[in-house]
PDBML (XML) file of the C-alpha atoms, coordinates in Angstrom:
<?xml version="1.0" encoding="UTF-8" ?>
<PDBx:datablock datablockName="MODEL"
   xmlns:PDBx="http://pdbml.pdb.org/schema/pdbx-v50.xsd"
   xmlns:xsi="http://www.w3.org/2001/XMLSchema-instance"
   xsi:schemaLocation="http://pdbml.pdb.org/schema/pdbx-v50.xsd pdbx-v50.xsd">
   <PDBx:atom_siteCategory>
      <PDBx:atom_site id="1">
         <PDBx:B_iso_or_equiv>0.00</PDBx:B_iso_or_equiv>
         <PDBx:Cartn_x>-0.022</PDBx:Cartn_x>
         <PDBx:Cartn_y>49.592</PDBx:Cartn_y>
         <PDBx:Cartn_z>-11.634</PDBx:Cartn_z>
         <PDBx:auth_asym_id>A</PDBx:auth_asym_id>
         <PDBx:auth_atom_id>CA</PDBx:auth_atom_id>
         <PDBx:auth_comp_id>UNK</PDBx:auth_comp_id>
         <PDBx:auth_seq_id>1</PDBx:auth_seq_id>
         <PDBx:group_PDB>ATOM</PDBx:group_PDB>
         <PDBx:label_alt_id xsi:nil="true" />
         <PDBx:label_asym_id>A</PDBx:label_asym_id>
         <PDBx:label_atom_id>CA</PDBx:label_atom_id>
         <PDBx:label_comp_id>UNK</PDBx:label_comp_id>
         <PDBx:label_entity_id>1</PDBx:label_entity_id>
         <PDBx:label_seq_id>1</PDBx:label_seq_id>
         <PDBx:occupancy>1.00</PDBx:occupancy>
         <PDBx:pdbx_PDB_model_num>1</PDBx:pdbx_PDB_model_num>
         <PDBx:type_symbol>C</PDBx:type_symbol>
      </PDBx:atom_site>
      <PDBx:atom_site id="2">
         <PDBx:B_iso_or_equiv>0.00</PDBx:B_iso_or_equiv>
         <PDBx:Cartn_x>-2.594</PDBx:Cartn_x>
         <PDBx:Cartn_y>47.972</PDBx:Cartn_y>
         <PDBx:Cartn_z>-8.853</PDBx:Cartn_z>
         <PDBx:auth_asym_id>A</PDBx:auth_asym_id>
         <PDBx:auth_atom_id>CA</PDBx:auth_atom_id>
         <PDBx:auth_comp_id>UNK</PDBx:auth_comp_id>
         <PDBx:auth_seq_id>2</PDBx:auth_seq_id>
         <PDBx:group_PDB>ATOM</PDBx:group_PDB>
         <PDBx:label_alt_id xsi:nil="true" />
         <PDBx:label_asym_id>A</PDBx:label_asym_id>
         <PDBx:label_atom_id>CA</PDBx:label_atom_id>
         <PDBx:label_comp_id>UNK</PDBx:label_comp_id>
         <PDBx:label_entity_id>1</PDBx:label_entity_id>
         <PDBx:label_seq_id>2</PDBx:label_seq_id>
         <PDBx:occupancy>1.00</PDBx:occupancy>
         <PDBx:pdbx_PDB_model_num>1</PDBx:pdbx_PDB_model_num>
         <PDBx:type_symbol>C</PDBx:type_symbol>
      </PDBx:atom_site>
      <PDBx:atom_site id="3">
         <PDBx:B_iso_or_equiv>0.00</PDBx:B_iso_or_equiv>
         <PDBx:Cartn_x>-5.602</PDBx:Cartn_x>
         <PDBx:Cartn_y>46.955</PDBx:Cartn_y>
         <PDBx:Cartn_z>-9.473</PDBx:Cartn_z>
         <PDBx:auth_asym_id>A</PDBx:auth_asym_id>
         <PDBx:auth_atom_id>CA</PDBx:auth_atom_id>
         <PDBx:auth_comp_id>UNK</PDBx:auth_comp_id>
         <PDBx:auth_seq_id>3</PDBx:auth_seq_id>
         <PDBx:group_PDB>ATOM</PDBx:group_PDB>
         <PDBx:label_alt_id xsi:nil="true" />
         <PDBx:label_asym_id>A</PDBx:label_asym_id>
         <PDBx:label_atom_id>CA</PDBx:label_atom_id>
         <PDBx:label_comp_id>UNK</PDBx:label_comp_id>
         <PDBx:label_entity_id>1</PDBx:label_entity_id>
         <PDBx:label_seq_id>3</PDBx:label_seq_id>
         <PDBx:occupancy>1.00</PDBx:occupancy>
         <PDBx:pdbx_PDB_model_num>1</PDBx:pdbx_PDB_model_num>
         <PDBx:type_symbol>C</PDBx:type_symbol>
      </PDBx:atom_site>
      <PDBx:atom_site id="4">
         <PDBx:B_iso_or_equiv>0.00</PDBx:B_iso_or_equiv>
         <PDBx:Cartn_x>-8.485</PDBx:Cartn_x>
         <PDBx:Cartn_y>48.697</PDBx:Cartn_y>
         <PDBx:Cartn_z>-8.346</PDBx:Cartn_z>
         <PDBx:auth_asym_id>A</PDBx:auth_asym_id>
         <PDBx:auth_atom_id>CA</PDBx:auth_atom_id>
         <PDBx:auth_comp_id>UNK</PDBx:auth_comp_id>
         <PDBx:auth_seq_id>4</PDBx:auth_seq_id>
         <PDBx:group_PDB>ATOM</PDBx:group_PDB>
         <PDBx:label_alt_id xsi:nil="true" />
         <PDBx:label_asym_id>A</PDBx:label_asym_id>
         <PDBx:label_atom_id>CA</PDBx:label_atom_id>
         <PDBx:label_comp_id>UNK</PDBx:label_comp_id>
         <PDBx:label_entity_id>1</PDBx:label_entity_id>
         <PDBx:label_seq_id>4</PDBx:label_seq_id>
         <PDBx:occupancy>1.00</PDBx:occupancy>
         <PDBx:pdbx_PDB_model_num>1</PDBx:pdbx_PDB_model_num>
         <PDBx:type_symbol>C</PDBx:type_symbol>
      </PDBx:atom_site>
      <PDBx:atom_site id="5">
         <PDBx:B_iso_or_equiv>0.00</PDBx:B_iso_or_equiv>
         <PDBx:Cartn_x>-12.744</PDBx:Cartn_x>
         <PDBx:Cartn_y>48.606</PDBx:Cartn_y>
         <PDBx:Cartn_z>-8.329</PDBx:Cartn_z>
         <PDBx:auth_asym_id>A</PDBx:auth_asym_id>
         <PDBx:auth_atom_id>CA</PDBx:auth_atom_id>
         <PDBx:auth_comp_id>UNK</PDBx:auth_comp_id>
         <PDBx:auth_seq_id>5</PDBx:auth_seq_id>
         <PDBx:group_PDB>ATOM</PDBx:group_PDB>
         <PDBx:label_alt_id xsi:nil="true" />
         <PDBx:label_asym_id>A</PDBx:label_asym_id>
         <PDBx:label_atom_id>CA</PDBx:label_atom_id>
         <PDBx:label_comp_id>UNK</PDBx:label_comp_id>
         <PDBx:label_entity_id>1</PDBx:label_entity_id>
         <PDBx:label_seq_id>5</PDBx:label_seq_id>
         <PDBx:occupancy>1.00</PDBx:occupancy>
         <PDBx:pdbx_PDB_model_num>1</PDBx:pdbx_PDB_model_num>
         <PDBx:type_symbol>C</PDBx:type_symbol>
      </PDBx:atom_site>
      <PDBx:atom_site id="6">
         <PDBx:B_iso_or_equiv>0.00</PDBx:B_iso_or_equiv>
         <PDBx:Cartn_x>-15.133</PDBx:Cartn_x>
         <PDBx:Cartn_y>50.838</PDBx:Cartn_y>
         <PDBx:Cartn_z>-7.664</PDBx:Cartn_z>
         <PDBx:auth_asym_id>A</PDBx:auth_asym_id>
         <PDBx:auth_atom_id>CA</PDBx:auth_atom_id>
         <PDBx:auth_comp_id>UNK</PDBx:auth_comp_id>
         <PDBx:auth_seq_id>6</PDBx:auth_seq_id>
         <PDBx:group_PDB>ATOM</PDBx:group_PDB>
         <PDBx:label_alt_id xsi:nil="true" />
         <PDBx:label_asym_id>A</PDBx:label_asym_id>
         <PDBx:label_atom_id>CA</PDBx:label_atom_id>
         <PDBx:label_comp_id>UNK</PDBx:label_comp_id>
         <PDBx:label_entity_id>1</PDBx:label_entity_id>
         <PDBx:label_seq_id>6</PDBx:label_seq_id>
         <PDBx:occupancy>1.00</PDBx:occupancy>
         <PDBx:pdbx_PDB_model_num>1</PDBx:pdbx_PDB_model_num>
         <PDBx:type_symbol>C</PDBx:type_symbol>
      </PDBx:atom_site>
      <PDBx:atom_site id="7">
         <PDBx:B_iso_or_equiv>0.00</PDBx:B_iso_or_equiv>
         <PDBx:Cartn_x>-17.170</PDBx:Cartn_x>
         <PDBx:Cartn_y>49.437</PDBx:Cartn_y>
         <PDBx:Cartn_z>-4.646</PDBx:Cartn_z>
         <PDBx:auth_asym_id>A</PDBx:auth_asym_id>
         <PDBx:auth_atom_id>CA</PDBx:auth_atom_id>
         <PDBx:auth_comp_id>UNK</PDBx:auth_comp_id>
         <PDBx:auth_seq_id>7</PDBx:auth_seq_id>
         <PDBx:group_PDB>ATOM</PDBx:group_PDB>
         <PDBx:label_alt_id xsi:nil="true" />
         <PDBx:label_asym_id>A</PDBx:label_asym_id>
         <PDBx:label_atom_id>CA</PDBx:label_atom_id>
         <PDBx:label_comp_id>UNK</PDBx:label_comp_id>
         <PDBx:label_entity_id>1</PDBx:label_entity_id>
         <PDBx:label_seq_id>7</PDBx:label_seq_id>
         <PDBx:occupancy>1.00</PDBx:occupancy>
         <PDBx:pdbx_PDB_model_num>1</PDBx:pdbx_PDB_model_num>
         <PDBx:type_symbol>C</PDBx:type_symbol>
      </PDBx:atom_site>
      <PDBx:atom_site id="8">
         <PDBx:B_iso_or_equiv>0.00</PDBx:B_iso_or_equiv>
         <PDBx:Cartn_x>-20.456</PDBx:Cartn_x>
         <PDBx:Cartn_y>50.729</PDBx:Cartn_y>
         <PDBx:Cartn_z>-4.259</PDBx:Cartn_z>
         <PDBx:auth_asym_id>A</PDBx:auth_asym_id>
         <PDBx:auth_atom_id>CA</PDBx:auth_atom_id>
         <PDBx:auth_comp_id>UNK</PDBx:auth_comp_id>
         <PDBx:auth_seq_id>8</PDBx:auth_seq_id>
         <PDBx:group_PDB>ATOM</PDBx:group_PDB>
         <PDBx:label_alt_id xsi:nil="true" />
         <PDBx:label_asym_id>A</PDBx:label_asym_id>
         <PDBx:label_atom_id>CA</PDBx:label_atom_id>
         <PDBx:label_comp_id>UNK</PDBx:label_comp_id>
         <PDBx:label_entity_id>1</PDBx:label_entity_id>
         <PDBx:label_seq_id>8</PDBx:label_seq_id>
         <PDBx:occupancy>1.00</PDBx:occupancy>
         <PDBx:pdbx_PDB_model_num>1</PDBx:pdbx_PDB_model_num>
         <PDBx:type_symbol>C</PDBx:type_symbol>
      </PDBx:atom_site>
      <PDBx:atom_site id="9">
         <PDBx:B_iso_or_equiv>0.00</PDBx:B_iso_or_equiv>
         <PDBx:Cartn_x>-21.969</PDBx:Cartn_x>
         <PDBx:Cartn_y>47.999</PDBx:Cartn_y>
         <PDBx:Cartn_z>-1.844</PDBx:Cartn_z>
         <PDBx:auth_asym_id>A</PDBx:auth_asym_id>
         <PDBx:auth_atom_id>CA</PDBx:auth_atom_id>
         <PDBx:auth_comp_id>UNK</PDBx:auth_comp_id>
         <PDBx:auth_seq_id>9</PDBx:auth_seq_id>
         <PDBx:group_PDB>ATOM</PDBx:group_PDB>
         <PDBx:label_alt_id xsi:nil="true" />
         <PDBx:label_asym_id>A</PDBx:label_asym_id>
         <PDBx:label_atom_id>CA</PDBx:label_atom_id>
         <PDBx:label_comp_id>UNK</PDBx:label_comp_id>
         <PDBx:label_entity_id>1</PDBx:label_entity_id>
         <PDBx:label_seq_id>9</PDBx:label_seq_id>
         <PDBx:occupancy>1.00</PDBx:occupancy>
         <PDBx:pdbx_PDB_model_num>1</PDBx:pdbx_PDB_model_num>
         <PDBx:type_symbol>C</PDBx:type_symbol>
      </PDBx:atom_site>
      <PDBx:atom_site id="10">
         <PDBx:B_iso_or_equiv>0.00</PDBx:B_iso_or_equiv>
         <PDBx:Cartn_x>-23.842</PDBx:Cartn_x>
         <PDBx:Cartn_y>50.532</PDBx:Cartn_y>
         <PDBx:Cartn_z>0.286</PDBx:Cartn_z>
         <PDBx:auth_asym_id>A</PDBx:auth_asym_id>
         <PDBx:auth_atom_id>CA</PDBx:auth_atom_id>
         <PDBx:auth_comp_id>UNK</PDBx:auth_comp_id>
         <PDBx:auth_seq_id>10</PDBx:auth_seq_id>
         <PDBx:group_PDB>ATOM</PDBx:group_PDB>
         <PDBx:label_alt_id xsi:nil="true" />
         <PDBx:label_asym_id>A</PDBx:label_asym_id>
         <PDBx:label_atom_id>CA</PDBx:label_atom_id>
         <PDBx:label_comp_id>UNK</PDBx:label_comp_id>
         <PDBx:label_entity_id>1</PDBx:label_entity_id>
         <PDBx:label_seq_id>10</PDBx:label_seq_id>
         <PDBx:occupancy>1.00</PDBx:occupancy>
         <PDBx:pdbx_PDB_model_num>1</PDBx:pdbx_PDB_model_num>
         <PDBx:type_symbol>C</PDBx:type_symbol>
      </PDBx:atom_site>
      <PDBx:atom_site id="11">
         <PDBx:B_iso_or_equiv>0.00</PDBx:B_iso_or_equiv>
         <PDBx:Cartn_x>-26.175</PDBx:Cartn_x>
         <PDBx:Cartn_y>51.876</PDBx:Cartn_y>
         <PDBx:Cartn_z>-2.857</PDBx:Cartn_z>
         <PDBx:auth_asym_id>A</PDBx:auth_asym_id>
         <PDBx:auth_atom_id>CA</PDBx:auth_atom_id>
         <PDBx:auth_comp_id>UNK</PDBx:auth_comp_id>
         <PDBx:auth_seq_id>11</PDBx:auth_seq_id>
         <PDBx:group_PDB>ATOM</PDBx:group_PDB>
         <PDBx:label_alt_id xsi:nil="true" />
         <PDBx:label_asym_id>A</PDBx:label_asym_id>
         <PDBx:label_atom_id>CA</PDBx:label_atom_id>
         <PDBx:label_comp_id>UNK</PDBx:label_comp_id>
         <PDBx:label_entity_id>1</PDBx:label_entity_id>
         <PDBx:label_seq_id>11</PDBx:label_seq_id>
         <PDBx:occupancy>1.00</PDBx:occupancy>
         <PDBx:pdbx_PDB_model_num>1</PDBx:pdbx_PDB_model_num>
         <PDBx:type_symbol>C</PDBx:type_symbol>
      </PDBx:atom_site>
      <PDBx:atom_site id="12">
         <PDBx:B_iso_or_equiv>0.00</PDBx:B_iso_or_equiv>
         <PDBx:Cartn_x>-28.374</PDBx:Cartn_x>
         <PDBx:Cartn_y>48.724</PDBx:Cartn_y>
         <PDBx:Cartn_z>-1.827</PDBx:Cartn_z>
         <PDBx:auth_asym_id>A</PDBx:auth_asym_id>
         <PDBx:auth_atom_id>CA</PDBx:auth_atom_id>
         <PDBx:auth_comp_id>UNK</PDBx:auth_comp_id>
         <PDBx:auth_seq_id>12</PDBx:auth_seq_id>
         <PDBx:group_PDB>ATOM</PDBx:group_PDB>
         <PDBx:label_alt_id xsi:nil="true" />
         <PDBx:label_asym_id>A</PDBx:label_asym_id>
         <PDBx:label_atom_id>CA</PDBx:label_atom_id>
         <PDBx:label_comp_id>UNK</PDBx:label_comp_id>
         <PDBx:label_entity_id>1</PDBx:label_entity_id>
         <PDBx:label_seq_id>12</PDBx:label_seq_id>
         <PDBx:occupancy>1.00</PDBx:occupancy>
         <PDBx:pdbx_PDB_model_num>1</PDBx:pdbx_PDB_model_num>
         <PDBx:type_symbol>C</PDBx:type_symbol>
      </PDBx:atom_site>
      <PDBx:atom_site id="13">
         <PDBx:B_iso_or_equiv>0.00</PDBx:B_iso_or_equiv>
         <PDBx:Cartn_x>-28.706</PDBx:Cartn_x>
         <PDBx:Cartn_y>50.361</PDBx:Cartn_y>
         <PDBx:Cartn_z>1.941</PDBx:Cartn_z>
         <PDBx:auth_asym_id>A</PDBx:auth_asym_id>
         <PDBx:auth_atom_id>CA</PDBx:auth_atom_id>
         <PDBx:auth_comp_id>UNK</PDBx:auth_comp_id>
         <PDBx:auth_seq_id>13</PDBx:auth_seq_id>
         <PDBx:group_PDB>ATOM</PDBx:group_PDB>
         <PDBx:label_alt_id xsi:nil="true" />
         <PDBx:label_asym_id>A</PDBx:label_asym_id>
         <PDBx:label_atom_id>CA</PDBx:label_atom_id>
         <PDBx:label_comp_id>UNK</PDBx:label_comp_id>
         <PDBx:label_entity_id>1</PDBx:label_entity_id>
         <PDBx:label_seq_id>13</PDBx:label_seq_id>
         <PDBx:occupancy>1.00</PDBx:occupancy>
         <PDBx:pdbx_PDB_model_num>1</PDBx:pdbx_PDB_model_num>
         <PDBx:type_symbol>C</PDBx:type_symbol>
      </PDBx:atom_site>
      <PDBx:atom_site id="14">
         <PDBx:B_iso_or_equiv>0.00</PDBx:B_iso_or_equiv>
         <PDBx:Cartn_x>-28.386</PDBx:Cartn_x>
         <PDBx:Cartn_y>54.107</PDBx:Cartn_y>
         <PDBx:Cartn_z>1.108</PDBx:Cartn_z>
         <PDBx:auth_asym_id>A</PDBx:auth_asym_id>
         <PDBx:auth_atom_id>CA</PDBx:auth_atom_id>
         <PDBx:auth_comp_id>UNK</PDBx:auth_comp_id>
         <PDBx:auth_seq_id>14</PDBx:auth_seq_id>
         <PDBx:group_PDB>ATOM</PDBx:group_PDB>
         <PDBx:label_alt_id xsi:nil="true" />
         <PDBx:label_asym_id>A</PDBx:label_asym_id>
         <PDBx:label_atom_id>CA</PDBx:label_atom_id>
         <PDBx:label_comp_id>UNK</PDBx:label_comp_id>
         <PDBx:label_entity_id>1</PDBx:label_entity_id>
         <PDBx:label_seq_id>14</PDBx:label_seq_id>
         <PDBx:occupancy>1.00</PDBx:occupancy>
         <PDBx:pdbx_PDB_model_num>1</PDBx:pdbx_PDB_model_num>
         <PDBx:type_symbol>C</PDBx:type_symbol>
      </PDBx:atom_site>
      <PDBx:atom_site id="15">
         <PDBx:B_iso_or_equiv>0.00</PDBx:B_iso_or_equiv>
         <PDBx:Cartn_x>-29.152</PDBx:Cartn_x>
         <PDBx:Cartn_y>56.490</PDBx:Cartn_y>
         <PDBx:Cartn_z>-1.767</PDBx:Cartn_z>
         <PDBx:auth_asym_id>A</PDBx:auth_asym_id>
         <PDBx:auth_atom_id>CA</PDBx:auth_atom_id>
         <PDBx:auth_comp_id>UNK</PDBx:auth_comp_id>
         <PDBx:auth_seq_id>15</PDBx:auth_seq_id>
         <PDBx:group_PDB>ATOM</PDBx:group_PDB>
         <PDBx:label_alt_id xsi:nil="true" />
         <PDBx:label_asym_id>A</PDBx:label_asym_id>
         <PDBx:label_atom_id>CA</PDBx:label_atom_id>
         <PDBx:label_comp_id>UNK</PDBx:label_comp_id>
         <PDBx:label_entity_id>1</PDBx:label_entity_id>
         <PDBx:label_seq_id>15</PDBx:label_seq_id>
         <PDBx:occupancy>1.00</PDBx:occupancy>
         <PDBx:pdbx_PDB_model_num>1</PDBx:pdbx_PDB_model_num>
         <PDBx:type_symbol>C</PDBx:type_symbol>
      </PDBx:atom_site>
      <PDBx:atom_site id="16">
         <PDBx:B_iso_or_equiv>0.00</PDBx:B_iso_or_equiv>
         <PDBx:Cartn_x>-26.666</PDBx:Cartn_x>
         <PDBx:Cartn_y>57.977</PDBx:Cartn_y>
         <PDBx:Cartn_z>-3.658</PDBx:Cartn_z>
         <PDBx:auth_asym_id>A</PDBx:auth_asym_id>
         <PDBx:auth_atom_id>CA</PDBx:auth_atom_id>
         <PDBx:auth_comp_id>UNK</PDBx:auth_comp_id>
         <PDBx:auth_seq_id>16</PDBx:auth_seq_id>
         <PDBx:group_PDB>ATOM</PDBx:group_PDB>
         <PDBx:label_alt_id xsi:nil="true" />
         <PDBx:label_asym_id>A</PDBx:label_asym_id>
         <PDBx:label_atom_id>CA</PDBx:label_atom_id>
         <PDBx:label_comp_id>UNK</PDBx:label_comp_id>
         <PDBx:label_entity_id>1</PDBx:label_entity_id>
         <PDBx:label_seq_id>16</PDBx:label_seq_id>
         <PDBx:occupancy>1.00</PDBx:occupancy>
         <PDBx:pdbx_PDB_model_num>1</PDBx:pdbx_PDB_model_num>
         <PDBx:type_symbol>C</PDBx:type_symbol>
      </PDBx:atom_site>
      <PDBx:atom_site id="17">
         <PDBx:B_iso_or_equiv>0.00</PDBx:B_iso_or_equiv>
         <PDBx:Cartn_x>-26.119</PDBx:Cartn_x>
         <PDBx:Cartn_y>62.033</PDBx:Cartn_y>
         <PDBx:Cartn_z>-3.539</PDBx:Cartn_z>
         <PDBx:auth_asym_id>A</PDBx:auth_asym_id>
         <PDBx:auth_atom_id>CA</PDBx:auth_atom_id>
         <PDBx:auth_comp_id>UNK</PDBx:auth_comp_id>
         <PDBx:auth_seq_id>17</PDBx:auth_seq_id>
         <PDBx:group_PDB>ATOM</PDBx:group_PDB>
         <PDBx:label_alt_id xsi:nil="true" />
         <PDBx:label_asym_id>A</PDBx:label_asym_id>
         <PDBx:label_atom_id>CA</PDBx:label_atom_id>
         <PDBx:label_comp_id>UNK</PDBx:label_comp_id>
         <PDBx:label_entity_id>1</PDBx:label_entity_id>
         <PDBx:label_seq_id>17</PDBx:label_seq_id>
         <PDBx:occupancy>1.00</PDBx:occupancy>
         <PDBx:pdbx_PDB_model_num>1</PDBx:pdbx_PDB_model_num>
         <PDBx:type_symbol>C</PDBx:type_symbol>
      </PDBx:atom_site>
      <PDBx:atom_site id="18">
         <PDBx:B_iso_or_equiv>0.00</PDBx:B_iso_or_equiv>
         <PDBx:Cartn_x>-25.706</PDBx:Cartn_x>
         <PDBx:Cartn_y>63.438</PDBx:Cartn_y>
         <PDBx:Cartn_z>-6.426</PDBx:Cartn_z>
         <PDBx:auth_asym_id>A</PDBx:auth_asym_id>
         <PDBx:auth_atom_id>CA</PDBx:auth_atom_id>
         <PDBx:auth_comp_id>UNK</PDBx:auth_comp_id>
         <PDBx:auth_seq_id>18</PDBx:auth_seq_id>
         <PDBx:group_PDB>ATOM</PDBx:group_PDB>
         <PDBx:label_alt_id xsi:nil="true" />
         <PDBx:label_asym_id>A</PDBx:label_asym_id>
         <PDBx:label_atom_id>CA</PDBx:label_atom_id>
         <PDBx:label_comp_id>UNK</PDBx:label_comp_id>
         <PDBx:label_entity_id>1</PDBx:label_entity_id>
         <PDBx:label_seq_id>18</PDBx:label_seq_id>
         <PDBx:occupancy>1.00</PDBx:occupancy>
         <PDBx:pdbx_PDB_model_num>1</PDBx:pdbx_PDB_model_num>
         <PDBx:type_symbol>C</PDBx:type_symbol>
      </PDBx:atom_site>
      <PDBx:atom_site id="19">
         <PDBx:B_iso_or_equiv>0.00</PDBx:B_iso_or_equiv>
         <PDBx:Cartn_x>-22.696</PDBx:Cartn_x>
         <PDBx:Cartn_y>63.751</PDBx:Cartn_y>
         <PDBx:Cartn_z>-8.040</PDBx:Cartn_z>
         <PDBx:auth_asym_id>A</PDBx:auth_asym_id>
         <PDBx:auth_atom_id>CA</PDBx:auth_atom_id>
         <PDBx:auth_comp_id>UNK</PDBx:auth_comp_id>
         <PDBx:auth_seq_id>19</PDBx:auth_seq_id>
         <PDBx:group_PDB>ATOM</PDBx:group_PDB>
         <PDBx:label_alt_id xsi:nil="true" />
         <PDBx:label_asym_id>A</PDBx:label_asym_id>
         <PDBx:label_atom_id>CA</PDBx:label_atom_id>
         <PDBx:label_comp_id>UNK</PDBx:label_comp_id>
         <PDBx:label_entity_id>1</PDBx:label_entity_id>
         <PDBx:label_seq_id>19</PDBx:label_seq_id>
         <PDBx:occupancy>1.00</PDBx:occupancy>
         <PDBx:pdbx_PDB_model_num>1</PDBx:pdbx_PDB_model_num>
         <PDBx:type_symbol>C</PDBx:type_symbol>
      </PDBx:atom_site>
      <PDBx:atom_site id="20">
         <PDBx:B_iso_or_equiv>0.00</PDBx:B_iso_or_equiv>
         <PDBx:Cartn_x>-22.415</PDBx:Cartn_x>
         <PDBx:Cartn_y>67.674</PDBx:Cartn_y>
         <PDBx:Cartn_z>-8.190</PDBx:Cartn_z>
         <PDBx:auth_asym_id>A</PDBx:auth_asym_id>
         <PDBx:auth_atom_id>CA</PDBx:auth_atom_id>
         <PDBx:auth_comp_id>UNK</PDBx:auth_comp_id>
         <PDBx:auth_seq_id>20</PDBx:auth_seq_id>
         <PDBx:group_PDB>ATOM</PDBx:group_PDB>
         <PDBx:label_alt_id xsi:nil="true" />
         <PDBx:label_asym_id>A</PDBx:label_asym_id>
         <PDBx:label_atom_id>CA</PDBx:label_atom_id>
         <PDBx:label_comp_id>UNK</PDBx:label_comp_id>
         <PDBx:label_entity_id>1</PDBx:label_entity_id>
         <PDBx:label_seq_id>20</PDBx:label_seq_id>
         <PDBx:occupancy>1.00</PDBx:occupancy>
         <PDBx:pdbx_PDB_model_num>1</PDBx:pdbx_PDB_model_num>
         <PDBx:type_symbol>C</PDBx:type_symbol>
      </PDBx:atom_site>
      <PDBx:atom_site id="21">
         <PDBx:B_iso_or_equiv>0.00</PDBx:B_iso_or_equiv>
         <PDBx:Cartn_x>-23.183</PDBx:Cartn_x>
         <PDBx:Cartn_y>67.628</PDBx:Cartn_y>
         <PDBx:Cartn_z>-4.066</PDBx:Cartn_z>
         <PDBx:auth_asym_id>A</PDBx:auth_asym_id>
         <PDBx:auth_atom_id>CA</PDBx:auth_atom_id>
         <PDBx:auth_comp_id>UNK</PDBx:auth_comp_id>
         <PDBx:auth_seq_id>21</PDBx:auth_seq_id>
         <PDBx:group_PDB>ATOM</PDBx:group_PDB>
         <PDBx:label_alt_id xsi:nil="true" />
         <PDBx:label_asym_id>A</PDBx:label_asym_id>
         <PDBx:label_atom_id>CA</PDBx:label_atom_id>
         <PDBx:label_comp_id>UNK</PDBx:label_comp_id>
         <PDBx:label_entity_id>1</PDBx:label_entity_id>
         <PDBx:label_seq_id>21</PDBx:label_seq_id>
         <PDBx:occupancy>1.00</PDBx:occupancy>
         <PDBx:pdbx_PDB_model_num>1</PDBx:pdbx_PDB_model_num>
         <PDBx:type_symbol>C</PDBx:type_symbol>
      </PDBx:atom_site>
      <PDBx:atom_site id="22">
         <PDBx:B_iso_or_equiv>0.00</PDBx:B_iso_or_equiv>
         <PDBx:Cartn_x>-20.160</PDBx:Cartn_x>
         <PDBx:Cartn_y>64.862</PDBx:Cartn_y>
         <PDBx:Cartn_z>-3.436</PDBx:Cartn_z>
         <PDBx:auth_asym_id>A</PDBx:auth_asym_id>
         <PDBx:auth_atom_id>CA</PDBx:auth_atom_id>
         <PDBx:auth_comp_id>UNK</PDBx:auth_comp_id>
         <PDBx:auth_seq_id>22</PDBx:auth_seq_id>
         <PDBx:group_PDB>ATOM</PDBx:group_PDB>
         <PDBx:label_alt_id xsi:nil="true" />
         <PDBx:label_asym_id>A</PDBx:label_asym_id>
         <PDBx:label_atom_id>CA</PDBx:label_atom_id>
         <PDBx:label_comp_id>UNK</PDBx:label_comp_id>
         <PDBx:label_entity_id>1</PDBx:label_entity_id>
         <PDBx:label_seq_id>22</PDBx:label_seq_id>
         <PDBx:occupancy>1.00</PDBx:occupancy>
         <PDBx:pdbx_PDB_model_num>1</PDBx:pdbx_PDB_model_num>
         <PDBx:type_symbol>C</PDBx:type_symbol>
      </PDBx:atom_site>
      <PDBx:atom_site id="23">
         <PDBx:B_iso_or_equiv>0.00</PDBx:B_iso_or_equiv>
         <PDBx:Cartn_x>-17.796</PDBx:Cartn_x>
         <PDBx:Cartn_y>67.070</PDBx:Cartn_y>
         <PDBx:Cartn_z>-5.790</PDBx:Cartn_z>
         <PDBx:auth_asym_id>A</PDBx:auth_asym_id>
         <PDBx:auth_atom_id>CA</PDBx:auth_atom_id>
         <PDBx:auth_comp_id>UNK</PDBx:auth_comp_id>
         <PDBx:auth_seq_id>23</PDBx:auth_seq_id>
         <PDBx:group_PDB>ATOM</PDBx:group_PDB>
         <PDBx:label_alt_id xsi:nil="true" />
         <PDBx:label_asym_id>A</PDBx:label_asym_id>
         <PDBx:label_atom_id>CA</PDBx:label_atom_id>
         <PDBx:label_comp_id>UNK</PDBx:label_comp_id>
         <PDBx:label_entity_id>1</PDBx:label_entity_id>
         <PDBx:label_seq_id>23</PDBx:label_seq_id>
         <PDBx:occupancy>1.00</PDBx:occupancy>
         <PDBx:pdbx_PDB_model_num>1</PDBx:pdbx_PDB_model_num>
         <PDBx:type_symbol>C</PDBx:type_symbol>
      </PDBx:atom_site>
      <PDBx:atom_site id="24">
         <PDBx:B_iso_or_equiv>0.00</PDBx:B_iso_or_equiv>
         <PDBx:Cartn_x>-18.923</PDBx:Cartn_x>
         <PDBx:Cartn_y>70.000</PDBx:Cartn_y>
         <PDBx:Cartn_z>-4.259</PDBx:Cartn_z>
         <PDBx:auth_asym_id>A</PDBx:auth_asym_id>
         <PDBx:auth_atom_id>CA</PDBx:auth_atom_id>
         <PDBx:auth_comp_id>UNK</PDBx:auth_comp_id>
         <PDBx:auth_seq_id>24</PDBx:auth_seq_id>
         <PDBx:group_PDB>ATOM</PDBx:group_PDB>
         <PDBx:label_alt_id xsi:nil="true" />
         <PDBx:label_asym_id>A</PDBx:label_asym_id>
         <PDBx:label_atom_id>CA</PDBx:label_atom_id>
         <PDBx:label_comp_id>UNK</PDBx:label_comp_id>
         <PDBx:label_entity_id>1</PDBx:label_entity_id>
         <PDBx:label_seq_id>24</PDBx:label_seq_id>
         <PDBx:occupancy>1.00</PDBx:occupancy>
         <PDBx:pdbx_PDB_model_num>1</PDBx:pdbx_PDB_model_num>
         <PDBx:type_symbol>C</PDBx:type_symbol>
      </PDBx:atom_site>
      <PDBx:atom_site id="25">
         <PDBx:B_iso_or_equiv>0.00</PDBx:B_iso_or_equiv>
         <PDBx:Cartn_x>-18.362</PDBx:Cartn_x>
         <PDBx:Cartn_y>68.945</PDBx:Cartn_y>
         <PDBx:Cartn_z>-0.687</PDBx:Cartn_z>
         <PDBx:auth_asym_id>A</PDBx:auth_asym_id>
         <PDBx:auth_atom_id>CA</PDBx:auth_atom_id>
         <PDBx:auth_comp_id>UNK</PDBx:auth_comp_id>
         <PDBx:auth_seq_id>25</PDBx:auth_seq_id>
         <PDBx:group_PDB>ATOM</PDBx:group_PDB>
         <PDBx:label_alt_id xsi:nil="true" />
         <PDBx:label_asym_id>A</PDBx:label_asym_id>
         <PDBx:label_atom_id>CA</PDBx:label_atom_id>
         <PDBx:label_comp_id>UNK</PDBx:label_comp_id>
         <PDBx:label_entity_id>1</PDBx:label_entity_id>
         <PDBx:label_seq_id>25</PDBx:label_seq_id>
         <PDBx:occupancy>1.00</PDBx:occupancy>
         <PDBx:pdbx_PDB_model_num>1</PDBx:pdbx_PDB_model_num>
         <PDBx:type_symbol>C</PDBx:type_symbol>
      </PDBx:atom_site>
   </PDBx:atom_siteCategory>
</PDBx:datablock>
């Protein structure tokens, strides 16, 4: 019953991999 956010600060410094690759690994 916490709360919770997605934090994504970094997408500003670093790109993103792909969402299939992050599942995947």
């Amino acid at each position: 019953k916490d709360d919770w956010k997605i934090n994504n600060i970094l997408d500003d410094k670093y790109s993103p991999r792909p969402a299939k690759d992050i599942l995947r690994s």
